[in-house]
C-alpha atoms as a PDB file:
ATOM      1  CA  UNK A   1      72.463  -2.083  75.004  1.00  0.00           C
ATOM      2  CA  UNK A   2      76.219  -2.079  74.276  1.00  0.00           C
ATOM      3  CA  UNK A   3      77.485  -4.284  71.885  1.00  0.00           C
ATOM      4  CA  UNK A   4      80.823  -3.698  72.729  1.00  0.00           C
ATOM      5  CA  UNK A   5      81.334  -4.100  76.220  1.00  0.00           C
ATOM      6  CA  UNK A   6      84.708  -2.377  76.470  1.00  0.00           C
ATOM      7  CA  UNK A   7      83.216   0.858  75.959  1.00  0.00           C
ATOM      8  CA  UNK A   8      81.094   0.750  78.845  1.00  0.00           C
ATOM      9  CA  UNK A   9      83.587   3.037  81.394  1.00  0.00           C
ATOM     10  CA  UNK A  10      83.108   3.972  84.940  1.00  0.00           C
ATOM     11  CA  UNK A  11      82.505   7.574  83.687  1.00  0.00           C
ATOM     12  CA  UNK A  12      79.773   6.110  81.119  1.00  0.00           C
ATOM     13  CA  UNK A  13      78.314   4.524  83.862  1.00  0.00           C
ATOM     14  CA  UNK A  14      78.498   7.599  86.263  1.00  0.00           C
ATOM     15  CA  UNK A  15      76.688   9.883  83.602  1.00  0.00           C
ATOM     16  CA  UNK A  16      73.615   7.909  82.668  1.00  0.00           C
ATOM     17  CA  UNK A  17      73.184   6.957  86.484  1.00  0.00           C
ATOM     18  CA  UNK A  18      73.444  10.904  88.094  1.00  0.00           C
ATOM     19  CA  UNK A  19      70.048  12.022  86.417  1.00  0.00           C
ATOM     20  CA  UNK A  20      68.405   8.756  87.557  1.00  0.00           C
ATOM     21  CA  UNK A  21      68.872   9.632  91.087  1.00  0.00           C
ATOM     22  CA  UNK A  22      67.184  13.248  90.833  1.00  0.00           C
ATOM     23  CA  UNK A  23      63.864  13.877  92.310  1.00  0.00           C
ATOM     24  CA  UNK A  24      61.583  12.506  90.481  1.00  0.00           C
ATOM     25  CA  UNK A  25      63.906  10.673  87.955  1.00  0.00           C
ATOM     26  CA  UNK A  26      62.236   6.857  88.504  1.00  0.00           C
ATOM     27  CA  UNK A  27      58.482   8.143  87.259  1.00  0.00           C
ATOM     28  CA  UNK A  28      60.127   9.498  84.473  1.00  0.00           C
ATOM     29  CA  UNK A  29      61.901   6.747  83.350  1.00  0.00           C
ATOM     30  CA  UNK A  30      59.279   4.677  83.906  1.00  0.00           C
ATOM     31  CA  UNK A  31      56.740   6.578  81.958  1.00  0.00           C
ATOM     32  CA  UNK A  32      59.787   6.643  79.082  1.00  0.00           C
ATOM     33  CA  UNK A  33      60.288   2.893  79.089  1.00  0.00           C
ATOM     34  CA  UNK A  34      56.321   2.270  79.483  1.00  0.00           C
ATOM     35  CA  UNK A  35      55.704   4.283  76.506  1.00  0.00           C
ATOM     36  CA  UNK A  36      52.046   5.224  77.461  1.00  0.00           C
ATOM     37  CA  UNK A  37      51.950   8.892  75.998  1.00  0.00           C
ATOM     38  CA  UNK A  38      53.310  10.793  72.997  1.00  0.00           C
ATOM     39  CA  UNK A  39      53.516  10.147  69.474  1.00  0.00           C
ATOM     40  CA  UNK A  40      55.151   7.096  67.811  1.00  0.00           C
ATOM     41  CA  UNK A  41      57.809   7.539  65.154  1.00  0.00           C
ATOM     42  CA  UNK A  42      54.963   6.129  62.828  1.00  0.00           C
ATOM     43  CA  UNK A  43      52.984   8.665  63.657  1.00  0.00           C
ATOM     44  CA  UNK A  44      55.634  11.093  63.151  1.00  0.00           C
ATOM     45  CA  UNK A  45      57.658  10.264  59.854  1.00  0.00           C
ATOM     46  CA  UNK A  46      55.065  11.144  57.485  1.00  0.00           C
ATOM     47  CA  UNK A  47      54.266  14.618  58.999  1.00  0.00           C
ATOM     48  CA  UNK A  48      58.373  15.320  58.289  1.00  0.00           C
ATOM     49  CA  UNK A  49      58.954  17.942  55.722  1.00  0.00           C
ATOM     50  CA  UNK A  50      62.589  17.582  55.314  1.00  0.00           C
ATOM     51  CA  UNK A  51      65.048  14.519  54.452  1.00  0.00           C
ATOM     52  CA  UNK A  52      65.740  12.200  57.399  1.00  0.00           C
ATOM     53  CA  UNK A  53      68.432   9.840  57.460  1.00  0.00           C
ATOM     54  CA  UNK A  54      67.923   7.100  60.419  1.00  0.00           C
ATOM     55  CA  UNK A  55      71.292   5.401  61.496  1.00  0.00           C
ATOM     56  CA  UNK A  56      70.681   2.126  63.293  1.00  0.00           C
ATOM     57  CA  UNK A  57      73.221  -0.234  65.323  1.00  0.00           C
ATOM     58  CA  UNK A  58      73.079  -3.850  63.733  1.00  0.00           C
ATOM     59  CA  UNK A  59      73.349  -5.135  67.381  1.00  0.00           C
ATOM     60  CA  UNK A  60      70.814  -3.330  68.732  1.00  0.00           C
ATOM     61  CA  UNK A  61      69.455  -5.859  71.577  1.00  0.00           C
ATOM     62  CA  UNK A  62      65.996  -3.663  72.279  1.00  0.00           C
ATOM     63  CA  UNK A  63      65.389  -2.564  68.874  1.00  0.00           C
ATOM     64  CA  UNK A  64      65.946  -5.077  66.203  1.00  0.00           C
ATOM     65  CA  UNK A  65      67.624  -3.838  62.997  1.00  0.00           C
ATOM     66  CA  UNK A  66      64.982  -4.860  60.903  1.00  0.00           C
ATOM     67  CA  UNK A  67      62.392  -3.055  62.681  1.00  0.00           C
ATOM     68  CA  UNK A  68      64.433   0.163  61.869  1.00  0.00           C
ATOM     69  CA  UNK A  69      64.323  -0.484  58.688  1.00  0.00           C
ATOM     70  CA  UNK A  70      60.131  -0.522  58.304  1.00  0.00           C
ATOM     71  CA  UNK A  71      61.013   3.529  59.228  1.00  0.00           C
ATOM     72  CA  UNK A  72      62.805   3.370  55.737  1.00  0.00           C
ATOM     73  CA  UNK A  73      59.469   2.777  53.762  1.00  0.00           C
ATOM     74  CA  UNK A  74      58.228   6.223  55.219  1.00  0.00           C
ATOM     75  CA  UNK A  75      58.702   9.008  51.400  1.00  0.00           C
ATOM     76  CA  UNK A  76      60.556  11.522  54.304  1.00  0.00           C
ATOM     77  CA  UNK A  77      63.010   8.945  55.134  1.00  0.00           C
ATOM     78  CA  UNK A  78      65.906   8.936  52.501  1.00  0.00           C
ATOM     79  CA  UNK A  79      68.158   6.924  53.668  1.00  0.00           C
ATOM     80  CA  UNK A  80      68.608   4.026  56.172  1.00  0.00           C
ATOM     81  CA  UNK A  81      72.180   3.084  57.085  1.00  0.00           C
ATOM     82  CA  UNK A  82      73.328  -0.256  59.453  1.00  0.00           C
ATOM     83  CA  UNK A  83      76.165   0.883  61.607  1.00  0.00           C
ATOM     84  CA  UNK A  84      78.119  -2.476  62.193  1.00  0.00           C
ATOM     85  CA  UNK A  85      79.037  -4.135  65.355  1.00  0.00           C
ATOM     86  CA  UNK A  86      76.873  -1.500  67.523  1.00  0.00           C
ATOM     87  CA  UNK A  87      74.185  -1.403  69.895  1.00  0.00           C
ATOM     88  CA  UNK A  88      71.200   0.775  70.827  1.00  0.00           C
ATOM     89  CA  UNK A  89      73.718   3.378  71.517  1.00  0.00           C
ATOM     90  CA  UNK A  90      75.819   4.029  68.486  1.00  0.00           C
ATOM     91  CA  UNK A  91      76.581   7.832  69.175  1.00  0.00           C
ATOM     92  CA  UNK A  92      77.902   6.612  72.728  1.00  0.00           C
ATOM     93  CA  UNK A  93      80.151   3.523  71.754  1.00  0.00           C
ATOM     94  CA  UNK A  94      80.959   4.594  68.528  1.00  0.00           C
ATOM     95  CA  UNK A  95      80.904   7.755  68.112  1.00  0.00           C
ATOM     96  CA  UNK A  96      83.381   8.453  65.177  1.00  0.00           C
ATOM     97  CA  UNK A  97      81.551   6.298  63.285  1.00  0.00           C
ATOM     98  CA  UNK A  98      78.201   7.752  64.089  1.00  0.00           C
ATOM     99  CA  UNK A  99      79.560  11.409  63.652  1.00  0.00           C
ATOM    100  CA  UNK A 100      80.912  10.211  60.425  1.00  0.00           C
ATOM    101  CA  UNK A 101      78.202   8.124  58.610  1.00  0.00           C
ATOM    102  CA  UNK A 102      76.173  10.799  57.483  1.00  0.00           C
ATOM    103  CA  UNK A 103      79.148  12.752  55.876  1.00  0.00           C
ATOM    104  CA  UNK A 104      79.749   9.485  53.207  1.00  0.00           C
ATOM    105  CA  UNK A 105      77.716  11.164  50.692  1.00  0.00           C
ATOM    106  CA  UNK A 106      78.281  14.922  50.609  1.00  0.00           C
ATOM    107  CA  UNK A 107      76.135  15.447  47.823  1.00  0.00           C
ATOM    108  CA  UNK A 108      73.270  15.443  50.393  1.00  0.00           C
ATOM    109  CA  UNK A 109      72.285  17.834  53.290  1.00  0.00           C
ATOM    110  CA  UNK A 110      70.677  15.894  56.243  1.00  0.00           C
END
């Protein structure tokens, strides 16, 4: 899920793997990864009363870009950015550019 390869660290590694070896960790990621219960975003976007802006890594492996942006057609979605060169993980491997993206246009609160 990372694009960039160099920003996958022992430490990364070390944090996402610790929960995963809590009691109880492997039903819950496989119930997360499976998908069978909850709400889908679909289901979710148009019940959204305030402005969402989705941020989506153009390298995204899992996810394909373009399947982010079918969220954009939702009325509470209003705006839809591509982060370049990033994966499923933007906040992770690029973080200053995640933290940043939404600040572009200060004329809007998300």
């Amino acid at each position: 899920c990372y694009h960039d390869t160099s920003k996958v660290t022992d430490e990364l590694v070390q944090i996402i793997l610790s929960p995963g070896l809590e009691p109880g960790a492997a039903e819950v990621f496989l119930e997360f990864i499976c998908y069978s219960d909850g709400p889908l975003p679909e289901e979710l976007l148009p019940q959204v009363k305030c402005p969402v802006l989705i941020a989506w890594g153009d390298k995204d492996p899992w996810e394909p870009v373009e399947m982010g942006r079918n969220y954009g057609n939702f009325d509470s979605v209003e705006d839809f950015i591509v982060l370049p060169n990033v994966g499923h993980c933007p906040q992770e491997t690029d973080n200053s550019t995640f933290i940043w993206t939404p600040h572009k246009d200060t004329s809007r609160n998300y």
